[in-house]
PDB file of N, CA and C in Angstrom:
ATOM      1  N   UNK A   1     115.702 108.343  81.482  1.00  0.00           N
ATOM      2  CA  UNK A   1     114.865 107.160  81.374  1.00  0.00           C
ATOM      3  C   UNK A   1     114.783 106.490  82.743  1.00  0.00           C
ATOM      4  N   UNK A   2     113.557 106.188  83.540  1.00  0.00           N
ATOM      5  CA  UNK A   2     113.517 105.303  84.313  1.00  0.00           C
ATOM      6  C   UNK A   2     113.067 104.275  84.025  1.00  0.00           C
ATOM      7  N   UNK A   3     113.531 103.077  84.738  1.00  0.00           N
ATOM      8  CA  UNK A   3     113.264 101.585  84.937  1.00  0.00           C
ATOM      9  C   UNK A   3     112.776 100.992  86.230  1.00  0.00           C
ATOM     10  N   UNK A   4     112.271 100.357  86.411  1.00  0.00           N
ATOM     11  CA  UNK A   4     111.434  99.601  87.248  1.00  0.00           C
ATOM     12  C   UNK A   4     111.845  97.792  87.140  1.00  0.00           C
ATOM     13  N   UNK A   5     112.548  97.612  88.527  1.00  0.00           N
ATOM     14  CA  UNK A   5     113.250  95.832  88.493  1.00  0.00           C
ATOM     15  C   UNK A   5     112.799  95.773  89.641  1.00  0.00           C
ATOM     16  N   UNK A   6     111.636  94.482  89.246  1.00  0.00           N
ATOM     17  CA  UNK A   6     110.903  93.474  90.891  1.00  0.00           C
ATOM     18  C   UNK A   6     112.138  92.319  90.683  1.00  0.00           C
ATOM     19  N   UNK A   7     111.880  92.181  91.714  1.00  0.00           N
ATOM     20  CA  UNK A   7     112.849  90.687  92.590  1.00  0.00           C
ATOM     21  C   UNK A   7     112.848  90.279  93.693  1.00  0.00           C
ATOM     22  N   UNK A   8     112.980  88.867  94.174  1.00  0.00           N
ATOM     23  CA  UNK A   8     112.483  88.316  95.200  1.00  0.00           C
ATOM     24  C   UNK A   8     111.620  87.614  94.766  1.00  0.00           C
ATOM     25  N   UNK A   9     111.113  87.046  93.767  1.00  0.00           N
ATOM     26  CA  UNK A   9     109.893  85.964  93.336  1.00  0.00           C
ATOM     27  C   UNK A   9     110.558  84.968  93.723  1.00  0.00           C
ATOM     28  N   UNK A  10     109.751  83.396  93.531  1.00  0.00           N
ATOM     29  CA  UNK A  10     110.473  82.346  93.854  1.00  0.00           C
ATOM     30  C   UNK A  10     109.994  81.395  93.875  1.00  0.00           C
ATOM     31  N   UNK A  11     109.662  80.180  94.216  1.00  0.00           N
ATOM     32  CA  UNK A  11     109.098  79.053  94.976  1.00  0.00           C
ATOM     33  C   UNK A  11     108.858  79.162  96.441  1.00  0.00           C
ATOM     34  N   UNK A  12     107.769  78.597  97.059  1.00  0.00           N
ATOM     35  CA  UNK A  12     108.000  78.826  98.240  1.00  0.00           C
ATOM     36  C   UNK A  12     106.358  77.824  99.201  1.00  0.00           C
ATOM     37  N   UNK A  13     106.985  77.262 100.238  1.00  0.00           N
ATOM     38  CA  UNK A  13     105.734  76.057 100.606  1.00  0.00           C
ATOM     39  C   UNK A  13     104.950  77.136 101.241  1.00  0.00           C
ATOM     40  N   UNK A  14     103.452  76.128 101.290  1.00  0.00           N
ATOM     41  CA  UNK A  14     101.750  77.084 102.100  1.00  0.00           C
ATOM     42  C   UNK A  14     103.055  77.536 103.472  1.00  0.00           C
ATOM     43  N   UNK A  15     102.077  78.849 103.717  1.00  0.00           N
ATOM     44  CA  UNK A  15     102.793  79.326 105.119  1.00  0.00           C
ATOM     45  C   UNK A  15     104.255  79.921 105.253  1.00  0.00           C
ATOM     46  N   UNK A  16     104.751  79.970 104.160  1.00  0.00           N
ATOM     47  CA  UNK A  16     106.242  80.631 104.196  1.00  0.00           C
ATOM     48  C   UNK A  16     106.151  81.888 103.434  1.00  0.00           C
ATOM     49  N   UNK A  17     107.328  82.545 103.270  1.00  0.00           N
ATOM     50  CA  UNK A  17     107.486  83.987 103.338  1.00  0.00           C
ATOM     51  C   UNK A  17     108.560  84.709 102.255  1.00  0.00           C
ATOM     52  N   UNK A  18     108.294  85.614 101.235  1.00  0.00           N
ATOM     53  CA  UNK A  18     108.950  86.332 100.975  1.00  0.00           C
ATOM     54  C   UNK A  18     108.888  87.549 100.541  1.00  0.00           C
ATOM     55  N   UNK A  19     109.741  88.400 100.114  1.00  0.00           N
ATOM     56  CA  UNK A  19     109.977  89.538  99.914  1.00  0.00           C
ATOM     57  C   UNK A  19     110.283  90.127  98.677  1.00  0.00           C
ATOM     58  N   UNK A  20     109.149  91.110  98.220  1.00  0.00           N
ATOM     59  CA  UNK A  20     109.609  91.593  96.580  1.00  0.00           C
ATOM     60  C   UNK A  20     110.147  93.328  96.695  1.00  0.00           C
ATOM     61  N   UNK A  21     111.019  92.879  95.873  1.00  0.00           N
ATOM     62  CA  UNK A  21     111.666  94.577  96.019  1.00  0.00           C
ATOM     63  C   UNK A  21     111.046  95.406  94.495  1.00  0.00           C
ATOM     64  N   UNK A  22     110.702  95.973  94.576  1.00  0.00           N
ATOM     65  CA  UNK A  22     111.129  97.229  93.423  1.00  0.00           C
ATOM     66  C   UNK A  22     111.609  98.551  93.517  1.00  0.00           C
ATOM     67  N   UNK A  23     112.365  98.372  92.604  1.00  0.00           N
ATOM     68  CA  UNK A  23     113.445  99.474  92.662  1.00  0.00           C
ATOM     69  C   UNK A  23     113.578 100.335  91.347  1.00  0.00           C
ATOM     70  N   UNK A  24     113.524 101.502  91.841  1.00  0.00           N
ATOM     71  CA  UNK A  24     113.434 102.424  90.106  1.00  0.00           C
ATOM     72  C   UNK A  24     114.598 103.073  90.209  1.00  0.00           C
ATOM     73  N   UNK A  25     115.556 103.079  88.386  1.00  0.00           N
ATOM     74  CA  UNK A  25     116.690 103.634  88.481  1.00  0.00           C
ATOM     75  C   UNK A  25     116.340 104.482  87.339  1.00  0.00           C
ATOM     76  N   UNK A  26     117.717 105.451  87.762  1.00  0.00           N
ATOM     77  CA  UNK A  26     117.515 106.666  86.616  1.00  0.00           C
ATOM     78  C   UNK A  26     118.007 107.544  87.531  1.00  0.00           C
ATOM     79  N   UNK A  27     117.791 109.122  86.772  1.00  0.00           N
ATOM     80  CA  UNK A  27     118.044 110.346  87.127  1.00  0.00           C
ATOM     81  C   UNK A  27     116.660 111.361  86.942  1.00  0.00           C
ATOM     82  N   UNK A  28     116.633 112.150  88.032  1.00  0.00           N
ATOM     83  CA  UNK A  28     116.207 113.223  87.669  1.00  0.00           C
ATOM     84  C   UNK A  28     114.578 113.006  88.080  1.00  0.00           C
ATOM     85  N   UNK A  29     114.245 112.126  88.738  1.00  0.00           N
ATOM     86  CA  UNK A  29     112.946 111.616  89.031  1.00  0.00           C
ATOM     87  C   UNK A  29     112.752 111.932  90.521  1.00  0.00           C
ATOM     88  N   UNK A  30     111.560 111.742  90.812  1.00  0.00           N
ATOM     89  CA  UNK A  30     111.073 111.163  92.133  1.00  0.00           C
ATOM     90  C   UNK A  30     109.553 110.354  92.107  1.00  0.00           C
ATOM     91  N   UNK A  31     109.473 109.801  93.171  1.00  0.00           N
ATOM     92  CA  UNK A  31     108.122 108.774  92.824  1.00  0.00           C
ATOM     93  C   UNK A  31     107.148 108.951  94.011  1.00  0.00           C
ATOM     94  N   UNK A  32     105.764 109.080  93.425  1.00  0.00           N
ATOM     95  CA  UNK A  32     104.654 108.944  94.360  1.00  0.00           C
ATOM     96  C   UNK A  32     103.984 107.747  94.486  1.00  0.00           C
ATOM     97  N   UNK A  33     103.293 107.731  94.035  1.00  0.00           N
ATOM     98  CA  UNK A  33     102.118 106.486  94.670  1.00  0.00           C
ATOM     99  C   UNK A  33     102.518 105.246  93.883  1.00  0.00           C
ATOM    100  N   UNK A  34     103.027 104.187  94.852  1.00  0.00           N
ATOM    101  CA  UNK A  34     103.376 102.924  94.335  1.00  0.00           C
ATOM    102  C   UNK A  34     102.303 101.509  94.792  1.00  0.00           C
ATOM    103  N   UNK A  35     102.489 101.167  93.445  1.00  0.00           N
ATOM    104  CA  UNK A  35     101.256  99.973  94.002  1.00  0.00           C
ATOM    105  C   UNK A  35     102.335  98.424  93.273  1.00  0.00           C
ATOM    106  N   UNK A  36     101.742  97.566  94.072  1.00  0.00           N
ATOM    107  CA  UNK A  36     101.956  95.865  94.019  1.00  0.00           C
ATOM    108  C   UNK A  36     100.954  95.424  92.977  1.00  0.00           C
ATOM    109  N   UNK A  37     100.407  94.377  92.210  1.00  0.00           N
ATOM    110  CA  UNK A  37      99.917  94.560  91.621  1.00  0.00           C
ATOM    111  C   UNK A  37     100.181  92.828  91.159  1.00  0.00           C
ATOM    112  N   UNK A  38      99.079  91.880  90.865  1.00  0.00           N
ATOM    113  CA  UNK A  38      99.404  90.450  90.639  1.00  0.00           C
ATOM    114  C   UNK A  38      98.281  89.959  89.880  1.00  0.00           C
ATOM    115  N   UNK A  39      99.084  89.135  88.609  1.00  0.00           N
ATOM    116  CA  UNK A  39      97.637  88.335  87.705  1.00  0.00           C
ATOM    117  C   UNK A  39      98.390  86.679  87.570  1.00  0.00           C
ATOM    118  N   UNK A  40      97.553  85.996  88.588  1.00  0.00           N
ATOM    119  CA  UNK A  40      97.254  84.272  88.084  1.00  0.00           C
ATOM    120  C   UNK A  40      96.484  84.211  86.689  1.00  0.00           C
ATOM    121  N   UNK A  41      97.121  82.954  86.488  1.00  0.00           N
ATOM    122  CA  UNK A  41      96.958  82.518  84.754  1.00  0.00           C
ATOM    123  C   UNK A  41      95.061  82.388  84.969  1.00  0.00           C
ATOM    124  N   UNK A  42      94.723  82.792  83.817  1.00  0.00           N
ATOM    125  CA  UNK A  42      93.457  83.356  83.523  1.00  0.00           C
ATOM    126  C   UNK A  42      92.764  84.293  84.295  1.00  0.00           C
ATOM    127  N   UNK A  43      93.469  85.325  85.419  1.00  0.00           N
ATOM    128  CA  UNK A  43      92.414  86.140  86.102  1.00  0.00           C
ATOM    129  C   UNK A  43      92.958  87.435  85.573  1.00  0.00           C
ATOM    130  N   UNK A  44      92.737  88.486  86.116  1.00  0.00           N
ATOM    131  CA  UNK A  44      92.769  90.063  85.851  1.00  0.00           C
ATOM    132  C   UNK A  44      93.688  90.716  86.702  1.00  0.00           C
ATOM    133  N   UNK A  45      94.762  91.106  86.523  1.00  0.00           N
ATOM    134  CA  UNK A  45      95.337  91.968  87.192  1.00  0.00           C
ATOM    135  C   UNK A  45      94.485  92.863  88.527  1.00  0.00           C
ATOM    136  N   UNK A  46      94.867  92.440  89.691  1.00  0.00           N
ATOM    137  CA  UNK A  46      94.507  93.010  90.914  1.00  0.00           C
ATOM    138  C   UNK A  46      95.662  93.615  91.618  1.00  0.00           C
ATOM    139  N   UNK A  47      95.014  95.006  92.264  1.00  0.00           N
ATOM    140  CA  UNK A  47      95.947  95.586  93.430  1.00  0.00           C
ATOM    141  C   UNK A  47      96.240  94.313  94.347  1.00  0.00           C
ATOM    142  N   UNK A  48      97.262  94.501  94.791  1.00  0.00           N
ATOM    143  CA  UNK A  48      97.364  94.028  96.341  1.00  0.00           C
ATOM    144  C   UNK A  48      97.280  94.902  97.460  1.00  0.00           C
ATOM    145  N   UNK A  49      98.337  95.438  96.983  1.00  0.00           N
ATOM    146  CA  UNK A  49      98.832  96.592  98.385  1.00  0.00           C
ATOM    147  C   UNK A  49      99.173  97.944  97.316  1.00  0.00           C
ATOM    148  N   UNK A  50      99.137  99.255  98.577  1.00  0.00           N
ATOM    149  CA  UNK A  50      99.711 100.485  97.401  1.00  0.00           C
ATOM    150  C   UNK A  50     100.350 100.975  98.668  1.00  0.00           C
ATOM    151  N   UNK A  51     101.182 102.253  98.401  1.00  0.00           N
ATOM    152  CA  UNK A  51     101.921 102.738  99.204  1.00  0.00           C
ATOM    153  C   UNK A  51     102.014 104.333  98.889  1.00  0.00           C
ATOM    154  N   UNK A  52     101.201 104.936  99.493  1.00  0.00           N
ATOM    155  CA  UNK A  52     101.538 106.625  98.957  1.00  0.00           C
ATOM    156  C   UNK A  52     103.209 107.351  99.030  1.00  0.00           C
ATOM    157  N   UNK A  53     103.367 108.858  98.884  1.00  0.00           N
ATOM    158  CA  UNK A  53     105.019 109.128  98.685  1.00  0.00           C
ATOM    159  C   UNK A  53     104.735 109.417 100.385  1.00  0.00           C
ATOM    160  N   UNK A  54     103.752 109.783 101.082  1.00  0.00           N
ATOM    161  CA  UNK A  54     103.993 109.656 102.620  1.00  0.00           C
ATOM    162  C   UNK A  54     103.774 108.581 103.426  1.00  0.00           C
ATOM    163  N   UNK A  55     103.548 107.382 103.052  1.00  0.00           N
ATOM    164  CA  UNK A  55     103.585 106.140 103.700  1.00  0.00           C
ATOM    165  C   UNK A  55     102.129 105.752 103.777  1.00  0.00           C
ATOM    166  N   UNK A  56     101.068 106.200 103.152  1.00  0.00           N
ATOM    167  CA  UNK A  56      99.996 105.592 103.429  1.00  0.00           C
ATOM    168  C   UNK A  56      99.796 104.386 102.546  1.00  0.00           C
ATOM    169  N   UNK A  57      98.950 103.233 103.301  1.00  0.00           N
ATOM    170  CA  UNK A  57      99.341 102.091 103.063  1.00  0.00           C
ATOM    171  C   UNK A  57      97.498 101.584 102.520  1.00  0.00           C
ATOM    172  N   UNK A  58      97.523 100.636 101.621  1.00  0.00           N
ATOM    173  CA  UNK A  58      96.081 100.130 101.443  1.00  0.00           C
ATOM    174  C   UNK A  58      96.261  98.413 100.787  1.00  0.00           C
ATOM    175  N   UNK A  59      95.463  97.667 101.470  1.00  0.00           N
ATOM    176  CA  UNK A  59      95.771  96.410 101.343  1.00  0.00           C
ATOM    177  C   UNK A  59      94.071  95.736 100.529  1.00  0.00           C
ATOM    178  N   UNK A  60      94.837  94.417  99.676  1.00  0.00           N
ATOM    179  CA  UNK A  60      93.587  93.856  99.547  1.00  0.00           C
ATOM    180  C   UNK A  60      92.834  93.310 100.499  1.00  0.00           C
ATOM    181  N   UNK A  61      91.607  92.630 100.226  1.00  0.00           N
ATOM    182  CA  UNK A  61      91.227  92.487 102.094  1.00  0.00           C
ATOM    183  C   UNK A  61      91.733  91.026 101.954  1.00  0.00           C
ATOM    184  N   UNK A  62      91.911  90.022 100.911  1.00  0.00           N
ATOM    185  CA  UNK A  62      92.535  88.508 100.714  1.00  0.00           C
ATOM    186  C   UNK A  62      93.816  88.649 101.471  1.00  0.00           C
ATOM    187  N   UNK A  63      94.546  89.801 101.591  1.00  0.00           N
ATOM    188  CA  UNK A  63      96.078  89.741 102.169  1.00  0.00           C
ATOM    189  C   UNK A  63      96.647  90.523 103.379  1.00  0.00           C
ATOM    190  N   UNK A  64      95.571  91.103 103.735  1.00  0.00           N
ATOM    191  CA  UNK A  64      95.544  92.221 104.920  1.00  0.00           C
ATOM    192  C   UNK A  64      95.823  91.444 106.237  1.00  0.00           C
ATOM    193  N   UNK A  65      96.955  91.624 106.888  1.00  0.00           N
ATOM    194  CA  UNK A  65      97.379  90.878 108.125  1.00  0.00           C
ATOM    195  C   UNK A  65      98.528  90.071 107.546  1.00  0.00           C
ATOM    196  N   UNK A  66      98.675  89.549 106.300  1.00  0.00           N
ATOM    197  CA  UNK A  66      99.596  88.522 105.692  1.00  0.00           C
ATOM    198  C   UNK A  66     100.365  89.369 105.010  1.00  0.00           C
ATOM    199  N   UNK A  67     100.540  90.408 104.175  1.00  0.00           N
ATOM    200  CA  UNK A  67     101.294  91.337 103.378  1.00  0.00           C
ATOM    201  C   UNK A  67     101.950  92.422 103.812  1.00  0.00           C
ATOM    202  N   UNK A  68     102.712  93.073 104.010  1.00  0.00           N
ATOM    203  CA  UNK A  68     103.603  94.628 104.208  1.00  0.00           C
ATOM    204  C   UNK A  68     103.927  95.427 103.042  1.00  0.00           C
ATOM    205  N   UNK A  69     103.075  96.147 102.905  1.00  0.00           N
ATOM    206  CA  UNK A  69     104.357  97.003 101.803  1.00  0.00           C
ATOM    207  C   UNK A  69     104.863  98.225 102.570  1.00  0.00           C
ATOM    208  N   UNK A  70     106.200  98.045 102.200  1.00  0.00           N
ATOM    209  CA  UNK A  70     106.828  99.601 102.573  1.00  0.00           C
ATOM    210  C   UNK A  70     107.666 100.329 101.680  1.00  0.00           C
ATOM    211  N   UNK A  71     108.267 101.516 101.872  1.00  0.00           N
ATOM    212  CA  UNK A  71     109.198 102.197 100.815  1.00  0.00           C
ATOM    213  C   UNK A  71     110.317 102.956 101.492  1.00  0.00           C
ATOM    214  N   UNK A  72     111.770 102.433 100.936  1.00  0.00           N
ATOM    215  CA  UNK A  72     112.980 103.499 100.858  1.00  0.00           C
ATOM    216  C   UNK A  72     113.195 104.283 100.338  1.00  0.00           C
ATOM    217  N   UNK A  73     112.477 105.859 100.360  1.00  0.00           N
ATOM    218  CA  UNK A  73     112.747 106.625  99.255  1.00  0.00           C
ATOM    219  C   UNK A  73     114.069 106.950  99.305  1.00  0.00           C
ATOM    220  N   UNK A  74     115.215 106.543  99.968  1.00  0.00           N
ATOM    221  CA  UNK A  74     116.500 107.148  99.992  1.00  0.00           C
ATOM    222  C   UNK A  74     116.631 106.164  98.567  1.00  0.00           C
ATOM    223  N   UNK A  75     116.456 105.027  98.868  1.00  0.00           N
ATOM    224  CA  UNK A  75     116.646 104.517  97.417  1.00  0.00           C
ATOM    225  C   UNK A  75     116.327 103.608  96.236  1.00  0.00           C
ATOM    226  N   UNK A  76     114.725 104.556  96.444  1.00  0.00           N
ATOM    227  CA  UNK A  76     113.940 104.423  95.539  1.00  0.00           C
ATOM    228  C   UNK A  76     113.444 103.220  95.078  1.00  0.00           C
ATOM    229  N   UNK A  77     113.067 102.257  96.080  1.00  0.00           N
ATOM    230  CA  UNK A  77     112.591 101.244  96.263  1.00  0.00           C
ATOM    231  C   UNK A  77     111.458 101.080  97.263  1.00  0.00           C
ATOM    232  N   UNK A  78     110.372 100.495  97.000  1.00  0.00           N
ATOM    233  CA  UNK A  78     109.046  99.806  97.419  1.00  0.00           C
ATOM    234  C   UNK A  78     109.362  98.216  97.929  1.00  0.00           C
ATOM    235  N   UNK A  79     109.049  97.772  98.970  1.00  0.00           N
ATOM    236  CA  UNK A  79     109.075  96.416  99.205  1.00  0.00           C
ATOM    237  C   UNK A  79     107.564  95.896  99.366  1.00  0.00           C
ATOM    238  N   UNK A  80     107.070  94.375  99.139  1.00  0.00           N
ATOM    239  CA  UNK A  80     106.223  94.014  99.890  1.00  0.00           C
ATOM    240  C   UNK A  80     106.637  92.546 100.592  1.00  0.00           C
ATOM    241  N   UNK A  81     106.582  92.664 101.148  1.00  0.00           N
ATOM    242  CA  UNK A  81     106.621  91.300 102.501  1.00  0.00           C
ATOM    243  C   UNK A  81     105.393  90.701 102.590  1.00  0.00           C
ATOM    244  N   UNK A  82     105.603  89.258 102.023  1.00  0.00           N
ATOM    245  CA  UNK A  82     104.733  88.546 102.218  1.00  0.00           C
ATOM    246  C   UNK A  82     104.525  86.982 103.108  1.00  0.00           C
ATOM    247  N   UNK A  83     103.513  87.386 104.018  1.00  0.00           N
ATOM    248  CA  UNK A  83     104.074  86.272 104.805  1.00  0.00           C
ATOM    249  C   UNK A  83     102.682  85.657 105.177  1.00  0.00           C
ATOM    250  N   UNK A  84     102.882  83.978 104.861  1.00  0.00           N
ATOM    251  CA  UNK A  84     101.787  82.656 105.649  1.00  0.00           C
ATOM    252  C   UNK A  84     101.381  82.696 104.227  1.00  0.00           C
ATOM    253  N   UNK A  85     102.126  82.667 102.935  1.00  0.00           N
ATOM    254  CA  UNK A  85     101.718  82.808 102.179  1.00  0.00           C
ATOM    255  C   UNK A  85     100.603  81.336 101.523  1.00  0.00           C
ATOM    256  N   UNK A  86     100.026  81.506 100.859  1.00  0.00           N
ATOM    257  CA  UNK A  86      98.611  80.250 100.730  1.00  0.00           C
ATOM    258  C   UNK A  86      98.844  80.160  98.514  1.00  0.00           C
ATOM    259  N   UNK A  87      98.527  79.171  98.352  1.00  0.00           N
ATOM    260  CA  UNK A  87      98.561  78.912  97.151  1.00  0.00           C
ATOM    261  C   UNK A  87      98.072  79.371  96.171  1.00  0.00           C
ATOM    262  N   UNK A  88      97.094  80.417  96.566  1.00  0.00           N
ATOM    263  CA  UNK A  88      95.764  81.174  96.295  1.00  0.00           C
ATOM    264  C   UNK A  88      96.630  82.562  95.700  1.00  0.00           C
ATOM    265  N   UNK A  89      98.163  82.563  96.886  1.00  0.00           N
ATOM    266  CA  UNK A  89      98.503  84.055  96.388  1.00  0.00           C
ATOM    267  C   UNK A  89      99.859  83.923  95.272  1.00  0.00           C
ATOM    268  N   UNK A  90      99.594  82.344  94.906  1.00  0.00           N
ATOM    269  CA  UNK A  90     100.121  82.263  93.225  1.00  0.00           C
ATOM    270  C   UNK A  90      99.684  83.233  91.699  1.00  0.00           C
ATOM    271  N   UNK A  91     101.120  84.246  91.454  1.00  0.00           N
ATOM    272  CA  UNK A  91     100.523  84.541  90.323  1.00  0.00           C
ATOM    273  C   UNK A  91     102.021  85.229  89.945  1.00  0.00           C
ATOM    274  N   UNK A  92     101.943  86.009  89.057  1.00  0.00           N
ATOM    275  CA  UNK A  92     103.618  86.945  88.436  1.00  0.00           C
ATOM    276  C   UNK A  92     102.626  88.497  89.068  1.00  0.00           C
ATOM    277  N   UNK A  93     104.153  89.043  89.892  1.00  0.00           N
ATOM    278  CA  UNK A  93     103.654  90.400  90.822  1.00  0.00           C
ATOM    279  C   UNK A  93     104.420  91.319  90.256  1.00  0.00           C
ATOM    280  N   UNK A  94     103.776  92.406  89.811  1.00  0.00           N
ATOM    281  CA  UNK A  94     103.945  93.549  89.324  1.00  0.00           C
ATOM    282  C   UNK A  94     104.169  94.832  90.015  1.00  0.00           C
ATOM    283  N   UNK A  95     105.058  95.843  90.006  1.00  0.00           N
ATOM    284  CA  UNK A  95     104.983  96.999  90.790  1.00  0.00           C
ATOM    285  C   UNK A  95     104.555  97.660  89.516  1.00  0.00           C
ATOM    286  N   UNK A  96     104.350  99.034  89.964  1.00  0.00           N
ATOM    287  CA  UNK A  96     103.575 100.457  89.197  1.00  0.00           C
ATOM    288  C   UNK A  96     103.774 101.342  90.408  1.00  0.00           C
ATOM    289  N   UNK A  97     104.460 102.304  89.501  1.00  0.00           N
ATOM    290  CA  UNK A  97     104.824 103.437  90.497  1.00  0.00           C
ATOM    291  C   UNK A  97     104.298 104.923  89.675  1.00  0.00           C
ATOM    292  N   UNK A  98     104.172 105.626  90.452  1.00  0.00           N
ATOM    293  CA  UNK A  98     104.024 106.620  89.441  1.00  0.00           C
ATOM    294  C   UNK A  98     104.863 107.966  89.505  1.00  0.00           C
ATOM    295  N   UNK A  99     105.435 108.149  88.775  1.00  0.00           N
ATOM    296  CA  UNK A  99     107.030 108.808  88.785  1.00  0.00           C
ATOM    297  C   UNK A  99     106.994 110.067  88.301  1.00  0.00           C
ATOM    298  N   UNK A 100     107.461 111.420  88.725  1.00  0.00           N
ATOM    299  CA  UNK A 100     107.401 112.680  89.007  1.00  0.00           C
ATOM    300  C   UNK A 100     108.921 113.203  87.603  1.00  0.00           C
ATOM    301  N   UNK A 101     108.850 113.325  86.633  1.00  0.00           N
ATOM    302  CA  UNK A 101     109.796 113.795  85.696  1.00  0.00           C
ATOM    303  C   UNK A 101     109.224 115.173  85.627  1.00  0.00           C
ATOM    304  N   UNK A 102     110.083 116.401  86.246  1.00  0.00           N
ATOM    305  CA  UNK A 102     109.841 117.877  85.836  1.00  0.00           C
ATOM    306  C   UNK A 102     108.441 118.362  86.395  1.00  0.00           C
ATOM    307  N   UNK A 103     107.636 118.250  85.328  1.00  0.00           N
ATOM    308  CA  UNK A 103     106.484 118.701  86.418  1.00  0.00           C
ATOM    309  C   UNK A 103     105.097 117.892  86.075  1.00  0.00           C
ATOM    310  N   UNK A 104     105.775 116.484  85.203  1.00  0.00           N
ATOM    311  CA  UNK A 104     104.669 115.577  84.367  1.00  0.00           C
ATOM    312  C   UNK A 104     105.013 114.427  85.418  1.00  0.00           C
ATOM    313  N   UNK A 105     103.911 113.588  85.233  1.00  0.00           N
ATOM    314  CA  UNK A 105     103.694 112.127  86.185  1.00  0.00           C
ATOM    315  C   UNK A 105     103.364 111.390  85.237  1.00  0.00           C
ATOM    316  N   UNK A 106     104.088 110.202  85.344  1.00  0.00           N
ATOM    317  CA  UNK A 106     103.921 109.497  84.572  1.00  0.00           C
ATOM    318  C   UNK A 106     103.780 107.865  85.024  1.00  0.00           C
ATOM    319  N   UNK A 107     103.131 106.525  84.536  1.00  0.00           N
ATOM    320  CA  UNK A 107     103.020 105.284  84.977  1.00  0.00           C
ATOM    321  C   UNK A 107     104.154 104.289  84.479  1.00  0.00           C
ATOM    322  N   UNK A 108     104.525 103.859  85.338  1.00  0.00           N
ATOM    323  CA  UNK A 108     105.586 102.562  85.273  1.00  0.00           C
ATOM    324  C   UNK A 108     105.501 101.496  85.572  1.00  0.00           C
ATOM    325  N   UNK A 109     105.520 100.577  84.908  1.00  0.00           N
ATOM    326  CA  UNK A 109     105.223  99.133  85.440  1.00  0.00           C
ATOM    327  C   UNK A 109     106.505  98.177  85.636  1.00  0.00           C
ATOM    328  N   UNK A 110     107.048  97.656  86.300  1.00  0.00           N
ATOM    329  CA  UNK A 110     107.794  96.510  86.210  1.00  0.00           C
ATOM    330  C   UNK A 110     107.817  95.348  84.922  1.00  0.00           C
ATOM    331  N   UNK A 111     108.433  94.826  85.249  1.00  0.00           N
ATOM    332  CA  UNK A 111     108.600  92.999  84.133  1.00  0.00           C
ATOM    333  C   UNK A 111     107.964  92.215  84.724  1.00  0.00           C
ATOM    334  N   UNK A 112     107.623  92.443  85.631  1.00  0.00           N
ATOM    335  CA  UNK A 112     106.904  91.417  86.716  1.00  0.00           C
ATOM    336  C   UNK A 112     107.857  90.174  87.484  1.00  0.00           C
ATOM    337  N   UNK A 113     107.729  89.235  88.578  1.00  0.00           N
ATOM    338  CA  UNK A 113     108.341  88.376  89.048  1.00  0.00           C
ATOM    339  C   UNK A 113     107.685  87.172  89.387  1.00  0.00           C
ATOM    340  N   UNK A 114     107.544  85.833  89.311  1.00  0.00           N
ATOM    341  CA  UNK A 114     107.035  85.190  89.708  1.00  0.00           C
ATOM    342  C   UNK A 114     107.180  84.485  90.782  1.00  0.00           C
ATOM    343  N   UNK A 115     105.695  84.521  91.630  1.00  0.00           N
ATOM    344  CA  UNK A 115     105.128  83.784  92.910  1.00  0.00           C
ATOM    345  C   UNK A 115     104.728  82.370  92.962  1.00  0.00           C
ATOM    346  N   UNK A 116     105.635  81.671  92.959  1.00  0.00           N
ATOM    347  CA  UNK A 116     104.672  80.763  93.342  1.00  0.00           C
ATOM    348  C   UNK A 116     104.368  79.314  94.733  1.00  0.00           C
ATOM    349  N   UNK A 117     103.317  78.882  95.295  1.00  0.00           N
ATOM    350  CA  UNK A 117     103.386  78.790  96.187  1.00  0.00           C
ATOM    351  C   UNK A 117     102.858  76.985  96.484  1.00  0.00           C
ATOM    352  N   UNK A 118     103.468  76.546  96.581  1.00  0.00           N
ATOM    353  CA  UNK A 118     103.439  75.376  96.565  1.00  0.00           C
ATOM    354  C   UNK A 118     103.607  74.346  97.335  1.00  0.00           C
ATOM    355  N   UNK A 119     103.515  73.281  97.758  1.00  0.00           N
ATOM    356  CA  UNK A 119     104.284  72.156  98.518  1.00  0.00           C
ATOM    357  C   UNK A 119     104.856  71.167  97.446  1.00  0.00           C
TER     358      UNK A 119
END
């Protein structure tokens, strides 16, 4: 069984900075294409950022210059770094990874964490 735990949500004033981890545990896996992923109260779940299993990187264009995502595949964690953050990028952030069991792929989502950005 794998699991998927974001963390690093928080409070945080216009212009400051933090960092969400996700991390997938288990056995017997490996993971490809991981994406960030965020819905404010009444909108639709949007990408932010994704991260391929070789490092290719794709950003929304609202966060491009302000966001990082990167990945430890030693241990199996995705980060995104978010920084000058604006009130706008209030919402609960989701990872989705998509995870390699045997010779099937399969989608994973997180619990999500909440952002929010405030003074």
């Amino acid at each position: 069984q794998v699991q998927l735990v974001e963390s690093g949500g928080g409070l945080v004033q216009p212009g400051g900075s933090l960092r969400l981890s996700c991390a997938a545990s288990g056995s017997g896996f490996s993971i490809n294409d991981v994406g960030w992923y965020r819905q404010a109260p009444g909108k639709q779940r949007e990408l932010v950022a994704s991260i391929t299993s070789v490092g290719i990187t794709n950003y929304a264009d609202s966060v491009k210059g302000r966001f990082t995502i990167s990945r430890d595949n030693a241990k199996n964690t995705v980060y995104l770094q978010m920084n000058s953050l604006e009130p706008e990028d209030t919402a609960v952030y989701y990872c989705n990874a998509m995870v390699v069991i045997g010779v099937f792929q399969y989608s994973y989502w997180g619990q999500g964490t909440q952002v929010t950005v405030s003074s």
